[in-house]
C-alpha atoms as a PDB file:
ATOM      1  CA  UNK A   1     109.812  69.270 121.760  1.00  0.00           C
ATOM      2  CA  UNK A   2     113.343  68.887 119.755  1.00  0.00           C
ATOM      3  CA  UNK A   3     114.852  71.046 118.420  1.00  0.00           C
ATOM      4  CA  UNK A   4     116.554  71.247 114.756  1.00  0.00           C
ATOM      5  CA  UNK A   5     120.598  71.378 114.840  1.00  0.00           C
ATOM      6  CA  UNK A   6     119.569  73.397 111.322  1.00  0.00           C
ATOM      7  CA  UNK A   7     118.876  77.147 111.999  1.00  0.00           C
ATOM      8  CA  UNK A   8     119.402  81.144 111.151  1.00  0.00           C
ATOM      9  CA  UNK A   9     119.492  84.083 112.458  1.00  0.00           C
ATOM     10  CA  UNK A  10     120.245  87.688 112.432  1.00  0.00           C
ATOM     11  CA  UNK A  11     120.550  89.962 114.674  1.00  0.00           C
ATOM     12  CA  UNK A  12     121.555  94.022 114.127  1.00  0.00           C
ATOM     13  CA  UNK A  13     121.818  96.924 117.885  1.00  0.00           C
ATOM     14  CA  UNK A  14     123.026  99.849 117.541  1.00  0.00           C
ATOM     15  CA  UNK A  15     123.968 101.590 120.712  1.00  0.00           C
ATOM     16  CA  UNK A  16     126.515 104.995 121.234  1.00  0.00           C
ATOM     17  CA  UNK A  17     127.387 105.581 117.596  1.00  0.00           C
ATOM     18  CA  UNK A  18     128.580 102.401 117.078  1.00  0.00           C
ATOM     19  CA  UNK A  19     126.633  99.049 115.075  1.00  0.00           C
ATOM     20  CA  UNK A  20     126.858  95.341 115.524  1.00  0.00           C
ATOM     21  CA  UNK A  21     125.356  93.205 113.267  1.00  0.00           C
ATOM     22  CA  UNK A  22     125.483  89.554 114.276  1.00  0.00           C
ATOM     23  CA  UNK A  23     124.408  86.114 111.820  1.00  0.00           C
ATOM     24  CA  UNK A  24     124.316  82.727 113.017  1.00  0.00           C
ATOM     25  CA  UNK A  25     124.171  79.502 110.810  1.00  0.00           C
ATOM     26  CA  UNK A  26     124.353  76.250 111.939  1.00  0.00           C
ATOM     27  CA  UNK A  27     123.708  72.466 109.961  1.00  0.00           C
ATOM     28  CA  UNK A  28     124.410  68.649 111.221  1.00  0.00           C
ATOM     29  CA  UNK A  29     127.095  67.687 113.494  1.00  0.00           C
ATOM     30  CA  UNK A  30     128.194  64.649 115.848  1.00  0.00           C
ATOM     31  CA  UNK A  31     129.498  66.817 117.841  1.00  0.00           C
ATOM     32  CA  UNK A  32     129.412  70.571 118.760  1.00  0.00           C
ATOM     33  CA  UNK A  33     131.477  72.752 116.888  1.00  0.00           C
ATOM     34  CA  UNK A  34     131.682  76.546 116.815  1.00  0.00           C
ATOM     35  CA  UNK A  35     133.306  78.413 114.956  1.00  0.00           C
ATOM     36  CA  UNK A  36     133.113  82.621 115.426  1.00  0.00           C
ATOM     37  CA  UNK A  37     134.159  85.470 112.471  1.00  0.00           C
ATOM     38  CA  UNK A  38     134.975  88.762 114.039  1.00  0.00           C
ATOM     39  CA  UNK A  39     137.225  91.219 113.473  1.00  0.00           C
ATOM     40  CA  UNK A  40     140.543  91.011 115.118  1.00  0.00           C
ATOM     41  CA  UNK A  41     139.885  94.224 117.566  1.00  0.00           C
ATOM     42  CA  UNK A  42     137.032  92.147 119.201  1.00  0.00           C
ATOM     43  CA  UNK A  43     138.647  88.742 120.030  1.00  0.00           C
ATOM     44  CA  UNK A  44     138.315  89.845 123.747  1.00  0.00           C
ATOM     45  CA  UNK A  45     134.703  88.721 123.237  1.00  0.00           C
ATOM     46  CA  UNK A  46     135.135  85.880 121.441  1.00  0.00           C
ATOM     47  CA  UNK A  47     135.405  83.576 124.915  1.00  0.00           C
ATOM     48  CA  UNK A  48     131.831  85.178 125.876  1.00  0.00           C
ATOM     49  CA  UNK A  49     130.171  84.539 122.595  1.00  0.00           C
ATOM     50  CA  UNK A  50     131.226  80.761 122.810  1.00  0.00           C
ATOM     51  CA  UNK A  51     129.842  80.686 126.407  1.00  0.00           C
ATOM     52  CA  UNK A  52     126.334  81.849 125.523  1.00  0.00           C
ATOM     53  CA  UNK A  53     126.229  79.788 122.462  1.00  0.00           C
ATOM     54  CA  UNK A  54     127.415  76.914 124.286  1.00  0.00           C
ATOM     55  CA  UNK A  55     123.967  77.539 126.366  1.00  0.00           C
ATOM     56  CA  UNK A  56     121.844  76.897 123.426  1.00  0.00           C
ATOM     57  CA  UNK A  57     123.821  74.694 121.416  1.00  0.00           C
ATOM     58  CA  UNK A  58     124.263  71.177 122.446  1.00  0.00           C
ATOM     59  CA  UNK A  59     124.748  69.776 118.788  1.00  0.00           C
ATOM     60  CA  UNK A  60     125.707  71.012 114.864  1.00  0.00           C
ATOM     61  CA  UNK A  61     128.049  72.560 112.835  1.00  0.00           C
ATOM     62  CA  UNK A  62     127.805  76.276 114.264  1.00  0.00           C
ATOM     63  CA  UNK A  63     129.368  79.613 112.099  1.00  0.00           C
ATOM     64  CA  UNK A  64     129.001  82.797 113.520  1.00  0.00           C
ATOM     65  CA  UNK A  65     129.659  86.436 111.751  1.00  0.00           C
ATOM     66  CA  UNK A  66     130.170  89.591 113.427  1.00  0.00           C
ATOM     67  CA  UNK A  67     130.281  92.665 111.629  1.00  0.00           C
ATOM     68  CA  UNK A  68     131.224  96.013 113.142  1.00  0.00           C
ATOM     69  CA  UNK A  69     130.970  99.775 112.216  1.00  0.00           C
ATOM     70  CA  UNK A  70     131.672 102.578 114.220  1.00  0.00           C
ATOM     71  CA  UNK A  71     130.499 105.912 113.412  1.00  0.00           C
ATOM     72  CA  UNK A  72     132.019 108.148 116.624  1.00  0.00           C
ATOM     73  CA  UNK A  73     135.319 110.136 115.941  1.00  0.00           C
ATOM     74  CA  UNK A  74     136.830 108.594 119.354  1.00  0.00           C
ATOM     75  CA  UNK A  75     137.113 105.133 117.742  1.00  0.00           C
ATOM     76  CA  UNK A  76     139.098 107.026 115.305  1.00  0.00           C
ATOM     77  CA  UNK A  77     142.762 107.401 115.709  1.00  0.00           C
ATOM     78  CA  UNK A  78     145.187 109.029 113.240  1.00  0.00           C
ATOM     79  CA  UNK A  79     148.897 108.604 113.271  1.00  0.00           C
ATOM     80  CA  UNK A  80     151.815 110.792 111.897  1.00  0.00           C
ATOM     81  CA  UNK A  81     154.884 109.159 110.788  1.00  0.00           C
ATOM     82  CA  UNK A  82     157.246 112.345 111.846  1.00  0.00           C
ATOM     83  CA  UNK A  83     160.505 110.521 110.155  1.00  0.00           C
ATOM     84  CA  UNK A  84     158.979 109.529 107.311  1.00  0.00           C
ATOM     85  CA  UNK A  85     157.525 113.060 106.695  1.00  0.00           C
ATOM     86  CA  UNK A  86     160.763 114.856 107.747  1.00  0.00           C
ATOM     87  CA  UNK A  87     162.923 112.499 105.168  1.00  0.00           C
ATOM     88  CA  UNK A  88     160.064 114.118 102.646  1.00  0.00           C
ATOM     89  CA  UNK A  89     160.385 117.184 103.596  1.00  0.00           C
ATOM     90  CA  UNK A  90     164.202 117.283 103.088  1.00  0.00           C
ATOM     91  CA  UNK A  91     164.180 115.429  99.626  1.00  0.00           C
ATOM     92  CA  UNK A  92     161.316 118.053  98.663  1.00  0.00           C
ATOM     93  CA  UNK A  93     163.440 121.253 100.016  1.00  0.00           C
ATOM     94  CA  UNK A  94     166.171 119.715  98.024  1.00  0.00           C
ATOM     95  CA  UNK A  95     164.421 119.773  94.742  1.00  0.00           C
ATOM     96  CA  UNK A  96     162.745 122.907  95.454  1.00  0.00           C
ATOM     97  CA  UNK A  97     166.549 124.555  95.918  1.00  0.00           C
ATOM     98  CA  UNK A  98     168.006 122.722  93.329  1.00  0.00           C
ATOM     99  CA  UNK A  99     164.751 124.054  90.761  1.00  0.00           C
ATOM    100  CA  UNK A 100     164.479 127.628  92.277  1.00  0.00           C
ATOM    101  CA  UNK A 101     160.871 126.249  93.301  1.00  0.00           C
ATOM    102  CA  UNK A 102     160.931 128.562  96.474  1.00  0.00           C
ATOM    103  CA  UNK A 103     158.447 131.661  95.045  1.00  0.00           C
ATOM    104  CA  UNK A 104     157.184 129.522  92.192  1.00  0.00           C
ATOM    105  CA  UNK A 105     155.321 126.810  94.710  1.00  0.00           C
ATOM    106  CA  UNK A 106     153.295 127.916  97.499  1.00  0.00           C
ATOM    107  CA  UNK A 107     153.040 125.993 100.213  1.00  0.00           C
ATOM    108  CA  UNK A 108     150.013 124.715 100.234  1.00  0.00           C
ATOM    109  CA  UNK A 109     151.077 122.389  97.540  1.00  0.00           C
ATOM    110  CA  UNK A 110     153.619 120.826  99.673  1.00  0.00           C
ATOM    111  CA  UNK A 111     151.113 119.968 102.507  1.00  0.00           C
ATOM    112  CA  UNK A 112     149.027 118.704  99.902  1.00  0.00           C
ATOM    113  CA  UNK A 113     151.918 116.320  98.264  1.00  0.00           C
ATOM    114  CA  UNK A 114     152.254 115.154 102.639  1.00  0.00           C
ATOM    115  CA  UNK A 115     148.837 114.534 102.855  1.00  0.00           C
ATOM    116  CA  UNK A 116     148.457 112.289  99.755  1.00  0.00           C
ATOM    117  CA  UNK A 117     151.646 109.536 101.097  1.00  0.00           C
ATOM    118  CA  UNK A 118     149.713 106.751 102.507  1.00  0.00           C
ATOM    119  CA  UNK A 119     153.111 106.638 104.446  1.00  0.00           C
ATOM    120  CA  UNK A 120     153.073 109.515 106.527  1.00  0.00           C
ATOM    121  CA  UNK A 121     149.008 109.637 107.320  1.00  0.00           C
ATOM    122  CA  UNK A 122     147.448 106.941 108.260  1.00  0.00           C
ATOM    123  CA  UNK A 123     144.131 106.113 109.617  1.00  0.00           C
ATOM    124  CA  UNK A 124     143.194 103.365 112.281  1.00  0.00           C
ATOM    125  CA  UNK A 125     139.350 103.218 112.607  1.00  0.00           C
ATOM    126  CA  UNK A 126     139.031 101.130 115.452  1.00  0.00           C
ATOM    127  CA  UNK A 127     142.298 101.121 117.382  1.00  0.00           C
ATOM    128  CA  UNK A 128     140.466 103.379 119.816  1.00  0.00           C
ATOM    129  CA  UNK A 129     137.475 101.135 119.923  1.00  0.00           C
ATOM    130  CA  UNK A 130     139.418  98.199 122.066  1.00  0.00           C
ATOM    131  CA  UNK A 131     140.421 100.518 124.730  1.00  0.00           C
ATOM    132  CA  UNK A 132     139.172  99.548 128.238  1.00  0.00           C
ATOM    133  CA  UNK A 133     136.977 102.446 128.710  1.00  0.00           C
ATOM    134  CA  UNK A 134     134.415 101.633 125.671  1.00  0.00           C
ATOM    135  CA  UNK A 135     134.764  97.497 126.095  1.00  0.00           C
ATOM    136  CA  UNK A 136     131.693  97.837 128.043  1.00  0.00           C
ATOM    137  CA  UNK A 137     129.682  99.829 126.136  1.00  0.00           C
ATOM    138  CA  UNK A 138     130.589  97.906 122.932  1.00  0.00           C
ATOM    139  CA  UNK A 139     129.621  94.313 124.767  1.00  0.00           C
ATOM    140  CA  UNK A 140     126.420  95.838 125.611  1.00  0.00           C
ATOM    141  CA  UNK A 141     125.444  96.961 121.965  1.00  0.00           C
ATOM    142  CA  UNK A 142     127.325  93.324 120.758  1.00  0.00           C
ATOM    143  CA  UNK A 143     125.924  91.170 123.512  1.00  0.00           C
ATOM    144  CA  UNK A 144     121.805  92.462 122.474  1.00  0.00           C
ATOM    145  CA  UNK A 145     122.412  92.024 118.593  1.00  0.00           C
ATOM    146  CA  UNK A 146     123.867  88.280 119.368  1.00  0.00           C
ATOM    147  CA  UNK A 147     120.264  87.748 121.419  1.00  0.00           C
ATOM    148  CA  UNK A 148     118.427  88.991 118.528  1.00  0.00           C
ATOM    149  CA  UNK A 149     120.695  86.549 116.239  1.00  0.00           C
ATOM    150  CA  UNK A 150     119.766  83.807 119.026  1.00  0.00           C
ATOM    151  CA  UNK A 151     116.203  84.080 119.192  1.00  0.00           C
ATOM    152  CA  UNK A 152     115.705  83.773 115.405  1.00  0.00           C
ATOM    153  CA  UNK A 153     118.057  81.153 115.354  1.00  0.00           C
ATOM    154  CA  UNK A 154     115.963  79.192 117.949  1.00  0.00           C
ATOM    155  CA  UNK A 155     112.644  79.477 116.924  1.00  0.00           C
ATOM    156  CA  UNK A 156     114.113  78.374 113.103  1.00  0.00           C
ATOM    157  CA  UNK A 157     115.201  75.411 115.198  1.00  0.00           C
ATOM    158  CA  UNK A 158     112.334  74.663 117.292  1.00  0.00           C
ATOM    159  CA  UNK A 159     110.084  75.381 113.918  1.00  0.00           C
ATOM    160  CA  UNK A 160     111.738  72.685 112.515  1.00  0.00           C
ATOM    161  CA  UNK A 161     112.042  70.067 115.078  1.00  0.00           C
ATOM    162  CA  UNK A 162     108.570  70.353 115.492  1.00  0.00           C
ATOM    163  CA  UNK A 163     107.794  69.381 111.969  1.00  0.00           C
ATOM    164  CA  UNK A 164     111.137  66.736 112.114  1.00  0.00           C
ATOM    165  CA  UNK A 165     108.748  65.285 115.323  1.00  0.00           C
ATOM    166  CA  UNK A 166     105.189  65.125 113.532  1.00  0.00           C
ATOM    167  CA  UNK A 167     107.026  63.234 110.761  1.00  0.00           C
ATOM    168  CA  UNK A 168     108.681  60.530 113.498  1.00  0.00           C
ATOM    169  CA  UNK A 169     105.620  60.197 115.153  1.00  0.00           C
ATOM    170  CA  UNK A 170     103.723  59.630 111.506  1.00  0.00           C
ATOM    171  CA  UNK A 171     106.541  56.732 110.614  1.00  0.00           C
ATOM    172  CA  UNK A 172     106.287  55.391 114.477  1.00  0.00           C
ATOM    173  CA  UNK A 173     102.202  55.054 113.956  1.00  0.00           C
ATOM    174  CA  UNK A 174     103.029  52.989 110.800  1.00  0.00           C
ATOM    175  CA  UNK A 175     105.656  50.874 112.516  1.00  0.00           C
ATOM    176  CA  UNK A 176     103.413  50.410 115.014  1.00  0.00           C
ATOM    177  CA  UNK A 177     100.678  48.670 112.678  1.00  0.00           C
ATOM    178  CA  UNK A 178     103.909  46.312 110.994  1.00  0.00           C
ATOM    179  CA  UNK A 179     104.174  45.095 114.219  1.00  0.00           C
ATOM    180  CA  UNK A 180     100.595  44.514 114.880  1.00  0.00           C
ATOM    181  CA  UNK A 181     100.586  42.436 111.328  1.00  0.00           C
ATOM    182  CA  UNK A 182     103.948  40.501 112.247  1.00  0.00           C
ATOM    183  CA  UNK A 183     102.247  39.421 115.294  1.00  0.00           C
ATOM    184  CA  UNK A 184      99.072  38.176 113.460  1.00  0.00           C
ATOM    185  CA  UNK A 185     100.951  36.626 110.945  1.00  0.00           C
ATOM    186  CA  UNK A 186     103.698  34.997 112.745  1.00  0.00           C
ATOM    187  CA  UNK A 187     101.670  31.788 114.055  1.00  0.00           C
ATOM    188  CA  UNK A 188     100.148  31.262 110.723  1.00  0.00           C
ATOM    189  CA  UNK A 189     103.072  31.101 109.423  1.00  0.00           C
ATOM    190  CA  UNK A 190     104.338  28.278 111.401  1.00  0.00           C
ATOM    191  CA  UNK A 191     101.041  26.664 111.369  1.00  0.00           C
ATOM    192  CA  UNK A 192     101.213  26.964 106.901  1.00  0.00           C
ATOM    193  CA  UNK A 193     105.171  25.606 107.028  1.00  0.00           C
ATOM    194  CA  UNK A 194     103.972  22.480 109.795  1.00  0.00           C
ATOM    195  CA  UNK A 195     101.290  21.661 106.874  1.00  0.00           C
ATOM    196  CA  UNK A 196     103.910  21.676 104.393  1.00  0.00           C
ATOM    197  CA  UNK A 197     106.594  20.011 105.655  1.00  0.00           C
ATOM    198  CA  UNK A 198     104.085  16.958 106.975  1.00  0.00           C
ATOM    199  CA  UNK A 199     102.171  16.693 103.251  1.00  0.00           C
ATOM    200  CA  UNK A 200     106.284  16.803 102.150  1.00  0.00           C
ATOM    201  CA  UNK A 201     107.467  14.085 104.780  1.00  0.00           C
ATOM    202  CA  UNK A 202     104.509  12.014 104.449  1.00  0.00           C
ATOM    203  CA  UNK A 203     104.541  11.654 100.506  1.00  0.00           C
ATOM    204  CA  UNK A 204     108.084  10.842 100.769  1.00  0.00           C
ATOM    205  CA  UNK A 205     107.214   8.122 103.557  1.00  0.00           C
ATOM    206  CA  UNK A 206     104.526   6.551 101.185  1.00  0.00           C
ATOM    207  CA  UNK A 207     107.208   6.259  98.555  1.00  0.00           C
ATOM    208  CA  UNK A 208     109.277   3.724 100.898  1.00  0.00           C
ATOM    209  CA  UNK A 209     106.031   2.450 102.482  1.00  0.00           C
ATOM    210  CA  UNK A 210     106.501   3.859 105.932  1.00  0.00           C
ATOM    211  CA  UNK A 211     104.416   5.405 108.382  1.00  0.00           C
ATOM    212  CA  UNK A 212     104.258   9.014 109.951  1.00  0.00           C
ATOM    213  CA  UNK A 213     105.139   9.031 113.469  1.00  0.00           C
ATOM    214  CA  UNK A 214     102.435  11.698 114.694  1.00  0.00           C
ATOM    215  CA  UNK A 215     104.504  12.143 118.102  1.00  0.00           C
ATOM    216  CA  UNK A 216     108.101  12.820 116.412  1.00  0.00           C
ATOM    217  CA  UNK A 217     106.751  15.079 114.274  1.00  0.00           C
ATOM    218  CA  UNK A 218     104.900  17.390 116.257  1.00  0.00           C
ATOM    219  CA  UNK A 219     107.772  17.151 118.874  1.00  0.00           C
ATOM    220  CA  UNK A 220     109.790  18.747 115.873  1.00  0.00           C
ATOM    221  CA  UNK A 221     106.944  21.290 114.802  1.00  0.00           C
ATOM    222  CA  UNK A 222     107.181  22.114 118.818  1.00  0.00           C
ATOM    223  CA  UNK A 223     111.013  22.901 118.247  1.00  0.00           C
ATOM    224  CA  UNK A 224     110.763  24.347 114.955  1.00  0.00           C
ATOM    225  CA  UNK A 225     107.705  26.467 115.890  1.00  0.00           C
ATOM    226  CA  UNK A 226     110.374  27.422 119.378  1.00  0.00           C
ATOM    227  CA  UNK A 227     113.503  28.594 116.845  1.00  0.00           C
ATOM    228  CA  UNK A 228     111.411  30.976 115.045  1.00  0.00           C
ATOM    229  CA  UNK A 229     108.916  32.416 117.327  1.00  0.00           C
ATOM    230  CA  UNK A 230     109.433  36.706 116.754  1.00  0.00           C
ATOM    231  CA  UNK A 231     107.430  37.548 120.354  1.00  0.00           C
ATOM    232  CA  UNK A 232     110.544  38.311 122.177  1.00  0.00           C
ATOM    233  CA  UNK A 233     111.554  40.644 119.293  1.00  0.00           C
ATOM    234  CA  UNK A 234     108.075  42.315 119.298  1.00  0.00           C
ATOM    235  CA  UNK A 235     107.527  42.858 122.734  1.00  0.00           C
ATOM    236  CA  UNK A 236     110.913  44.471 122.591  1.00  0.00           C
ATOM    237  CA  UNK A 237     109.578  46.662 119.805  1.00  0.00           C
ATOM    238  CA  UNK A 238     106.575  47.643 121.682  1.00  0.00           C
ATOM    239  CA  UNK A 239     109.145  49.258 123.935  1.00  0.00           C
ATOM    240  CA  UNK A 240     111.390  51.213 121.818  1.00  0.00           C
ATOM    241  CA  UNK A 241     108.006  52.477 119.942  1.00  0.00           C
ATOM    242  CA  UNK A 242     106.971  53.764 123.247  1.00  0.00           C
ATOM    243  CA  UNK A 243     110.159  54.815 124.537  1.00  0.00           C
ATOM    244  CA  UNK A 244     110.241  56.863 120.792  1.00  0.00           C
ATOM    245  CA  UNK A 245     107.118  58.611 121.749  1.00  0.00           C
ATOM    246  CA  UNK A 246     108.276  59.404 125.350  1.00  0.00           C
ATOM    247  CA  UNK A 247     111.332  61.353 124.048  1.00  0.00           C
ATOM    248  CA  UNK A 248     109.462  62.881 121.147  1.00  0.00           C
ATOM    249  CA  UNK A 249     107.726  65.161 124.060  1.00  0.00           C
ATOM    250  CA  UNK A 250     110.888  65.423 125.915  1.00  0.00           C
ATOM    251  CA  UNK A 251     113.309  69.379 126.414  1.00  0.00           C
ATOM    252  CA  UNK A 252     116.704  69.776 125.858  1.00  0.00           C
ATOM    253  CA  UNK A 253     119.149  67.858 123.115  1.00  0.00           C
ATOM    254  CA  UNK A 254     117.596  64.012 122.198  1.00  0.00           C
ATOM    255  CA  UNK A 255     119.192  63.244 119.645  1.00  0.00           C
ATOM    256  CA  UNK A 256     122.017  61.060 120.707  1.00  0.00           C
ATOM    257  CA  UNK A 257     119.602  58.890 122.822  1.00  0.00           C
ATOM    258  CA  UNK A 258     116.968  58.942 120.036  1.00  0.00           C
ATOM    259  CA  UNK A 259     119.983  57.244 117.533  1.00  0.00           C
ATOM    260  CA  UNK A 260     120.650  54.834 120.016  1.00  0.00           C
ATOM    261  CA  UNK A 261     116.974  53.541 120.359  1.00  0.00           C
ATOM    262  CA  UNK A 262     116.715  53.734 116.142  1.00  0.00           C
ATOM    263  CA  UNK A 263     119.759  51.106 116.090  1.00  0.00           C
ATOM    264  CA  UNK A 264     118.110  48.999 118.782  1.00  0.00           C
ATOM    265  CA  UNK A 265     114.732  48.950 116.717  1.00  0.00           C
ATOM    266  CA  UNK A 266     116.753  48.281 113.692  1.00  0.00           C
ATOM    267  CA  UNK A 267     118.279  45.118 115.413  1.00  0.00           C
ATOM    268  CA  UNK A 268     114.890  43.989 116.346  1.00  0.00           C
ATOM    269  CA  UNK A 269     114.145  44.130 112.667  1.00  0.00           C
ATOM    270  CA  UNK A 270     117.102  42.186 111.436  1.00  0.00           C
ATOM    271  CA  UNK A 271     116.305  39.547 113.915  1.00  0.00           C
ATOM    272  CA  UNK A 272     112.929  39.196 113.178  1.00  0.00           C
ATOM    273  CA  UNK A 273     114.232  38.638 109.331  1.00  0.00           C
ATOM    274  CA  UNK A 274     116.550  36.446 110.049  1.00  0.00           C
ATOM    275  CA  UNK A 275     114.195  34.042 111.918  1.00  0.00           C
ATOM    276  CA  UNK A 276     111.828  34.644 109.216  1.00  0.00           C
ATOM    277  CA  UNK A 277     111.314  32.017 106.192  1.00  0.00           C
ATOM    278  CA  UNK A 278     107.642  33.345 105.058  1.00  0.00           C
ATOM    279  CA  UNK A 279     107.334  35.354 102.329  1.00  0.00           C
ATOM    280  CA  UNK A 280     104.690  37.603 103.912  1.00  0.00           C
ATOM    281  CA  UNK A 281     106.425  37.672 106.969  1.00  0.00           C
ATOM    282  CA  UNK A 282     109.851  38.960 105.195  1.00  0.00           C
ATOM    283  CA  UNK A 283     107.686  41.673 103.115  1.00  0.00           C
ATOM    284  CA  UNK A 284     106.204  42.889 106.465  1.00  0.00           C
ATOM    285  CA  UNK A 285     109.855  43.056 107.621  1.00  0.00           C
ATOM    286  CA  UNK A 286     111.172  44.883 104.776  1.00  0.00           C
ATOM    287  CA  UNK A 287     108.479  47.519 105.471  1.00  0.00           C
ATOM    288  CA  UNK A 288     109.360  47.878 108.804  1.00  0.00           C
ATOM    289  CA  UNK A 289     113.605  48.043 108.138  1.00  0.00           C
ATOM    290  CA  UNK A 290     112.223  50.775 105.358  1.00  0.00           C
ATOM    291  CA  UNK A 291     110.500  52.963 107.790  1.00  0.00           C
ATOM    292  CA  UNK A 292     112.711  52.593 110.861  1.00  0.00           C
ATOM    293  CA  UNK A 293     115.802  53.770 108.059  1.00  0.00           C
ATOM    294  CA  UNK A 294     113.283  56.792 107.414  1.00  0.00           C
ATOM    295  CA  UNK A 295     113.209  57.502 111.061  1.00  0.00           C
ATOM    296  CA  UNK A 296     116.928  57.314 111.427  1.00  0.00           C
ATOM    297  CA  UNK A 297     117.562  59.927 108.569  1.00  0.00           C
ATOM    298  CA  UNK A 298     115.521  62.425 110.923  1.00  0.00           C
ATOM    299  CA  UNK A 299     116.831  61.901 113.363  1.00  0.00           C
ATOM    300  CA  UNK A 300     120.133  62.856 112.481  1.00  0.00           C
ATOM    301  CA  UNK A 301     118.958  66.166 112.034  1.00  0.00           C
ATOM    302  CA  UNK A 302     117.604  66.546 115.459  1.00  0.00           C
ATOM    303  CA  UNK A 303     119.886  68.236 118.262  1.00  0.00           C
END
């Protein structure tokens, strides 16, 4: 069945202290295009998240998030800025001389004064988390909340290109009766215009006191009937309609092929207009233009 380039998911693993959360949204595209959020730290896995998307995604507009928290101290590192403090320490020793400050502040008060400079302590949460030794353990935690993301994602899709097919096929059915009324209606048509046209020549002929020549004028009917005959254009339909229900029940990404055959039927339609001068005939055709344009706007939804 096809599948919807339209999907969501979620996904959320948390493995050794540490929690991925993973959402994936995706909407119509010509082409593929994938686009990944993650926090700078991670980019080593940015290659492999393309790569297993890329196994799933043939089509669409793809945006993935990753969000990361890490609650073990290791992934914690915290950094001293010695220079800055001891330039601190020497502009507070200063004052402290200059003030007498020596017995009135203990020094508790000073550590506290270090502590507060965003300067001289500083904090980097997950420096420690991109070492070599834990890239393993945090593409093992990442790599199961991206296949929870992915499975969600695909049954959205597959949900929906179900539906997207049940709605083709509905459209198809009704095509498929146009095309059985075209066909009935197509030699009556010519046999309605012959009528005409000889009650039109022959009441002009009367007028200059001539006679119909039987033979000319059904050697003209022949041609006329020739020019306008729609069978080629039909049977050619009757392919594309089954060819449409053949890739309706086909895997994998049909999209592309399925827009192709929805401009060939649409061709079919245009020349069955053009060679049309019957008024019933060129309602039937606007019918069919309207519901082959209906199929085409599904289509471009489908992966």
């Amino acid at each position: 069945m096809p599948r919807s380039m339209t999907g969501f998911g979620r996904g959320e693993c948390t493995r050794y202290d540490r929690r991925f959360k993973v959402e994936i949204k995706a909407v119509n595209h010509r082409y593929s295009d994938i686009t990944i959020k993650l926090p700078r730290f991670l980019n080593p896995f940015e290659d492999r998240i393309k790569k297993r998307l890329s196994k799933d995604i043939s089509r669409g507009k793809v945006d993935l998030w990753v969000n990361f928290d890490s609650y073990t101290a290791k992934d914690v590192t915290v950094k001293i800025n010695e220079a800055f403090a001891d330039a601190y320490m020497e502009a507070m020793t200063n004052l402290s001389t200059r003030y007498n400050w020596e017995e009135k502040v203990p020094s508790e008060i000073g550590l506290q004064l270090l502590a507060r400079n965003p300067d001289i302590i500083t904090f980097d949460k997950y420096e420690a988390a991109s070492k070599d030794d834990t890239l393993a353990e945090m593409w093992e935690t990442l790599e199961e909340a991206l296949e929870i993301a992915l499975s969600q994602f695909n049954e959205m899709r597959l949900a929906e290109g179900n539906a997207l097919a049940q709605d083709i096929n509905e459209k198809r059915s009704c095509i498929q009766e146009l095309r059985t009324n075209l066909a009935a209606r197509a030699p009556i048509a010519v046999e309605e215009h012959a009528t005409k046209l000889k009650d039109r020549i022959t009441e002009l002929l009367e007028k200059t006191g001539h006679q119909l020549d039987e033979s000319r004028f059904l050697t003209e009917v022949a041609i006329m009937a020739d020019r306008s005959t729609i069978d080629e254009e039909l049977t050619r339909l009757d392919s594309h309609l089954s060819q449409l229900a053949t890739m309706l029940n086909e895997k994998g990404a049909i999209g592309r092929k399925l827009d192709f055959l929805i401009q060939e039927m649409n061709r079919e339609a245009n020349t069955i207009g053009s060679k049309s001068g019957d008024p019933e005939l060129s309602k039937l055709v606007v019918e069919l233009k309207s519901e082959v344009e209906k199929i085409r706007e599904q289509v471009q939804n489908i992966e």
